[in-house]
N, C-alpha and C. Protein backbone atom coordinates (compact mmCIF):
# COMPACT_ATOMS: atom_id res chain seq x y z
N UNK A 1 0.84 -1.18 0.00
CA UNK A 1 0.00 0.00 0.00
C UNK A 1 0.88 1.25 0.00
N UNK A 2 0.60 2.34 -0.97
CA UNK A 2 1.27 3.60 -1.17
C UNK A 2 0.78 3.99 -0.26
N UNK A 3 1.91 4.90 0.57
CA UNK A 3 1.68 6.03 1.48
C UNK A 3 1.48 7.40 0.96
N UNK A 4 0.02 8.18 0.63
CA UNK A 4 0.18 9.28 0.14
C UNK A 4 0.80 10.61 0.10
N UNK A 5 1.51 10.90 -0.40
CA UNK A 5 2.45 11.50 -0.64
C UNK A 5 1.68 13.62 0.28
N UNK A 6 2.86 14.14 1.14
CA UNK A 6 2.23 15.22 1.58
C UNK A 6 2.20 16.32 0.35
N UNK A 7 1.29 17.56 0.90
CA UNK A 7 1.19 18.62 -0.24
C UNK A 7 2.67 19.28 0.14
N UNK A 8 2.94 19.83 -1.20
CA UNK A 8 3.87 20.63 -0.86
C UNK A 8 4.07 21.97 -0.43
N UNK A 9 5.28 22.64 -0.31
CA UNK A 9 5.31 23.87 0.96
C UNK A 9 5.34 25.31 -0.83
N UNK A 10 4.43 26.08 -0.18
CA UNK A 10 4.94 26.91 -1.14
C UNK A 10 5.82 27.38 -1.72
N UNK A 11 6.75 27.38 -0.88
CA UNK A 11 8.72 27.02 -0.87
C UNK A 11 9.02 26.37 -1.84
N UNK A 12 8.56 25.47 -1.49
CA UNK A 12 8.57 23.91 -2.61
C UNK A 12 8.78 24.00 -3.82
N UNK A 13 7.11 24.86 -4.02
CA UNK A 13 6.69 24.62 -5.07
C UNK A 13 7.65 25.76 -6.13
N UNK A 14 8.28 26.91 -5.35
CA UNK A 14 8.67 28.13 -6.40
C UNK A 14 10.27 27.46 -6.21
N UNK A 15 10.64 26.39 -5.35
CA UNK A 15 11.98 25.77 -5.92
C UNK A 15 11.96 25.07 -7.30
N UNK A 16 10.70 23.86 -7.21
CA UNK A 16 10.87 23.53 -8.52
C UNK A 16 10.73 24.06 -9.54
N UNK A 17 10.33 25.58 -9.39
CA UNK A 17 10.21 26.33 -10.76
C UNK A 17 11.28 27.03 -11.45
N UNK A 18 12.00 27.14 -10.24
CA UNK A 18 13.33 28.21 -10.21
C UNK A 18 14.57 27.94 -10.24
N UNK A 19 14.60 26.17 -10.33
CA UNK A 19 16.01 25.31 -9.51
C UNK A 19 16.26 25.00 -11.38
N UNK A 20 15.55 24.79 -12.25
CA UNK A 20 16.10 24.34 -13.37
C UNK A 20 17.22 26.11 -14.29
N UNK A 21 15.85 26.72 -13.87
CA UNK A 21 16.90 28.31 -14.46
C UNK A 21 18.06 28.59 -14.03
N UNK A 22 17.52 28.32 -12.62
CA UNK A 22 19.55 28.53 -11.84
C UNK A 22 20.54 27.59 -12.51
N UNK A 23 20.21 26.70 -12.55
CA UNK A 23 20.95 25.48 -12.63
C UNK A 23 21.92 25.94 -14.08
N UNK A 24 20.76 26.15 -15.46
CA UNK A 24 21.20 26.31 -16.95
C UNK A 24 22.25 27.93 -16.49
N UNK A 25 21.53 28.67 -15.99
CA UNK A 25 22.36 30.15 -15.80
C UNK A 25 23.74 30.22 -15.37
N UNK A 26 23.71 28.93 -14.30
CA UNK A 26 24.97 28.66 -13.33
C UNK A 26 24.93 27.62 -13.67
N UNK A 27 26.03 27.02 -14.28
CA UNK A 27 26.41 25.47 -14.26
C UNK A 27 27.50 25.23 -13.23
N UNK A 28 28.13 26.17 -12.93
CA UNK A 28 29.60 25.78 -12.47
C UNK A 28 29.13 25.71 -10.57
N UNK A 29 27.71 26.11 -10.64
CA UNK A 29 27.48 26.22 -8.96
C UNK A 29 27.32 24.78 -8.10
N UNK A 30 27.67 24.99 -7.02
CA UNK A 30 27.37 23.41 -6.59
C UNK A 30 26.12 23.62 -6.26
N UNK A 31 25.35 22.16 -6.15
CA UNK A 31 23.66 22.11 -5.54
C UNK A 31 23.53 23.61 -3.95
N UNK A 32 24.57 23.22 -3.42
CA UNK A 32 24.29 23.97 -1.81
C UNK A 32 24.27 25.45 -2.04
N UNK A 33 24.76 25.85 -3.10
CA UNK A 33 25.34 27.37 -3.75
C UNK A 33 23.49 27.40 -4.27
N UNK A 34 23.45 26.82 -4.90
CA UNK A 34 22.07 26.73 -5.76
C UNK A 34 20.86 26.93 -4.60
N UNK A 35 21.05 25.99 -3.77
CA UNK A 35 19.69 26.19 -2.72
C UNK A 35 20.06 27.32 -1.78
N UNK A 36 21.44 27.98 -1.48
CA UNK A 36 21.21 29.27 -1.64
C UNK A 36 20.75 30.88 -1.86
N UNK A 37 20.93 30.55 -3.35
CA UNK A 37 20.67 31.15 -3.95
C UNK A 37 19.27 31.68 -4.07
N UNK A 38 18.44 30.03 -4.67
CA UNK A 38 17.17 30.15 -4.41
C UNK A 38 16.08 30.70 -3.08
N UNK A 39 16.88 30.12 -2.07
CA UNK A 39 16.52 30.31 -0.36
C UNK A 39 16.11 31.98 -0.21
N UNK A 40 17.64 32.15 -0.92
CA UNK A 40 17.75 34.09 -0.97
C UNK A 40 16.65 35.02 -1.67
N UNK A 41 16.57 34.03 -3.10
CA UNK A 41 15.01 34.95 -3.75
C UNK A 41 13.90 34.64 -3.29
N UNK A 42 13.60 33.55 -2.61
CA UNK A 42 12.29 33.68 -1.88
C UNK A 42 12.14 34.45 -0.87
N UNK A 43 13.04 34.56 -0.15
CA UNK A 43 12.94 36.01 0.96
C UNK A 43 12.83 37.51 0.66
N UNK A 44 13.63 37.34 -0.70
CA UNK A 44 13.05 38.56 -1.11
C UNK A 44 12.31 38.53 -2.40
N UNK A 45 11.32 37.47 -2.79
CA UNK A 45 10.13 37.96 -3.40
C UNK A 45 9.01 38.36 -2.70
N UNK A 46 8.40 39.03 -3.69
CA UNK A 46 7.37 40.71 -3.14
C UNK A 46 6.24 39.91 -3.21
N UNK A 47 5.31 40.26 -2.30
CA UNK A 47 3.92 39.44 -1.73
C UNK A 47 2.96 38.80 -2.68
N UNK A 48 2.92 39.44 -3.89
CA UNK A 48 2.20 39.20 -4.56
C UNK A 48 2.73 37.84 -5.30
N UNK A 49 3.80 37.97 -5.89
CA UNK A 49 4.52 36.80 -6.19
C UNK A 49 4.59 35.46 -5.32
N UNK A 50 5.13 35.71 -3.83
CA UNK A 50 4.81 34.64 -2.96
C UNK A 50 3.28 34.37 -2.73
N UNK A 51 2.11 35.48 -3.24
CA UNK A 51 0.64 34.61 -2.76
C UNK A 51 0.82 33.44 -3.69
N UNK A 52 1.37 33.98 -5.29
CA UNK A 52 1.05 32.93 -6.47
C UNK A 52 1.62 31.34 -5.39
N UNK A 53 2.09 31.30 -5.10
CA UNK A 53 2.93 29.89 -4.36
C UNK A 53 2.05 29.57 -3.21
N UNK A 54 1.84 30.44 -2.32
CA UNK A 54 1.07 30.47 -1.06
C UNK A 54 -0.24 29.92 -1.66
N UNK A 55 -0.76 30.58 -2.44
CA UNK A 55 -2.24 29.89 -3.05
C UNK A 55 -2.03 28.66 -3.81
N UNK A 56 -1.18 28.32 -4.71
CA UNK A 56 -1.04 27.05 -5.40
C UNK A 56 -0.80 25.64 -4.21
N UNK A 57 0.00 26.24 -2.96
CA UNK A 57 0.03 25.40 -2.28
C UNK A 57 -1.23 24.71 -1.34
N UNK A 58 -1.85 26.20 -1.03
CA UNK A 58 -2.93 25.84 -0.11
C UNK A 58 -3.98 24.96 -1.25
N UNK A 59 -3.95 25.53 -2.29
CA UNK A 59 -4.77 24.08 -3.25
C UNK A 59 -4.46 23.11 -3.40
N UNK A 60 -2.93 22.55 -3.29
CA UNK A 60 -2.75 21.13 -3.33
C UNK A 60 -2.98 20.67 -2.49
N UNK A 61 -2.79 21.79 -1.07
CA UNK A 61 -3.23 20.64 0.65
C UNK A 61 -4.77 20.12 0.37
N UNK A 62 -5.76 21.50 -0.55
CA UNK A 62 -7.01 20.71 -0.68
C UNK A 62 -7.21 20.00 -1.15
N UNK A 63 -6.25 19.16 -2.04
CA UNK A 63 -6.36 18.36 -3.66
C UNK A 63 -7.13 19.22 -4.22
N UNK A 64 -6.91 20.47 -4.79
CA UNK A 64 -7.85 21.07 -6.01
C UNK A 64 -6.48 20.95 -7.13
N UNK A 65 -7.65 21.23 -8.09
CA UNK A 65 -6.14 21.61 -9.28
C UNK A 65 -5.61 22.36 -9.39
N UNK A 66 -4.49 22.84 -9.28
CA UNK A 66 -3.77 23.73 -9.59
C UNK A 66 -2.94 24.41 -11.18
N UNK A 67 -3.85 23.74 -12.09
CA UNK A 67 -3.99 24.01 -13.07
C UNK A 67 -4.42 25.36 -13.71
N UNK A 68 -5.36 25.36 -13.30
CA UNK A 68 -6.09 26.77 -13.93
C UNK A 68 -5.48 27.97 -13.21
N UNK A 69 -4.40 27.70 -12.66
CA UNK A 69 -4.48 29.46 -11.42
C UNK A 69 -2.86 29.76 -12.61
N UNK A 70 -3.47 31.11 -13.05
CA UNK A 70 -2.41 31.83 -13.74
C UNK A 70 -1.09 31.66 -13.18
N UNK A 71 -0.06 31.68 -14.18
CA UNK A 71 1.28 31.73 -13.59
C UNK A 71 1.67 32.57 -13.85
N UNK A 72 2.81 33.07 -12.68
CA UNK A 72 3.55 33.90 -12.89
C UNK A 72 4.76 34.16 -12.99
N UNK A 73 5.50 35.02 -14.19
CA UNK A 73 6.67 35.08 -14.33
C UNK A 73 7.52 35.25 -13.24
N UNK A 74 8.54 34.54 -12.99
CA UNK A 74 9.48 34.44 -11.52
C UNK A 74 10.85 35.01 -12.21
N UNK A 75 11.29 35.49 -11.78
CA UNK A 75 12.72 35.90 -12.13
C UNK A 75 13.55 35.95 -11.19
N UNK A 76 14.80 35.29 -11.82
CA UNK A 76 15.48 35.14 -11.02
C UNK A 76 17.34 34.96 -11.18
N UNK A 77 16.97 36.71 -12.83
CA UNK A 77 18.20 36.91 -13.09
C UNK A 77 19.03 37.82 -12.14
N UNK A 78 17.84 38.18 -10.26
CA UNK A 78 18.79 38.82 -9.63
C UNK A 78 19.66 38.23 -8.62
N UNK A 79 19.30 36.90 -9.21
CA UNK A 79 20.09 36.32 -7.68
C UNK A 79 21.42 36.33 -8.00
């Protein structure tokens, strides 16, 4: 029997969006440089940007889809 898997953290969710760009931008970084990096732009993305995550997450804790909720461009040529 599968153990169902938890929702993820809004954190989470704007790592996996953000960990492939770093990655192609920076090749030469190690993973720990990378989660870094990333760690650093989520603290300083601006509210509106973190609701997009904050809300996608609180829909997966509901199982809704998270399909239909607009995305938003993340950038993260300032890290």
């Amino acid at each position: 029997m599968e153990k169902p898997q938890k929702p993820r953290s809004a954190y989470l969710l704007y790592y996996f969006d953000v960990h492939q760009t770093i990655q192609q931008e920076f090749p030469s970084l190690h993973q720990s440089e990378i989660i870094e990096r990333i760690s650093g732009c989520w603290k300083r993305l601006n509210v509106a940007d973190k609701g997009y995550y904050l809300e996608k997450a609180k829909l997966e804790k509901e199982g809704t889809d998270t399909v239909c909720l607009p995305h938003i461009s993340t950038s993260v040529s300032s890290v």
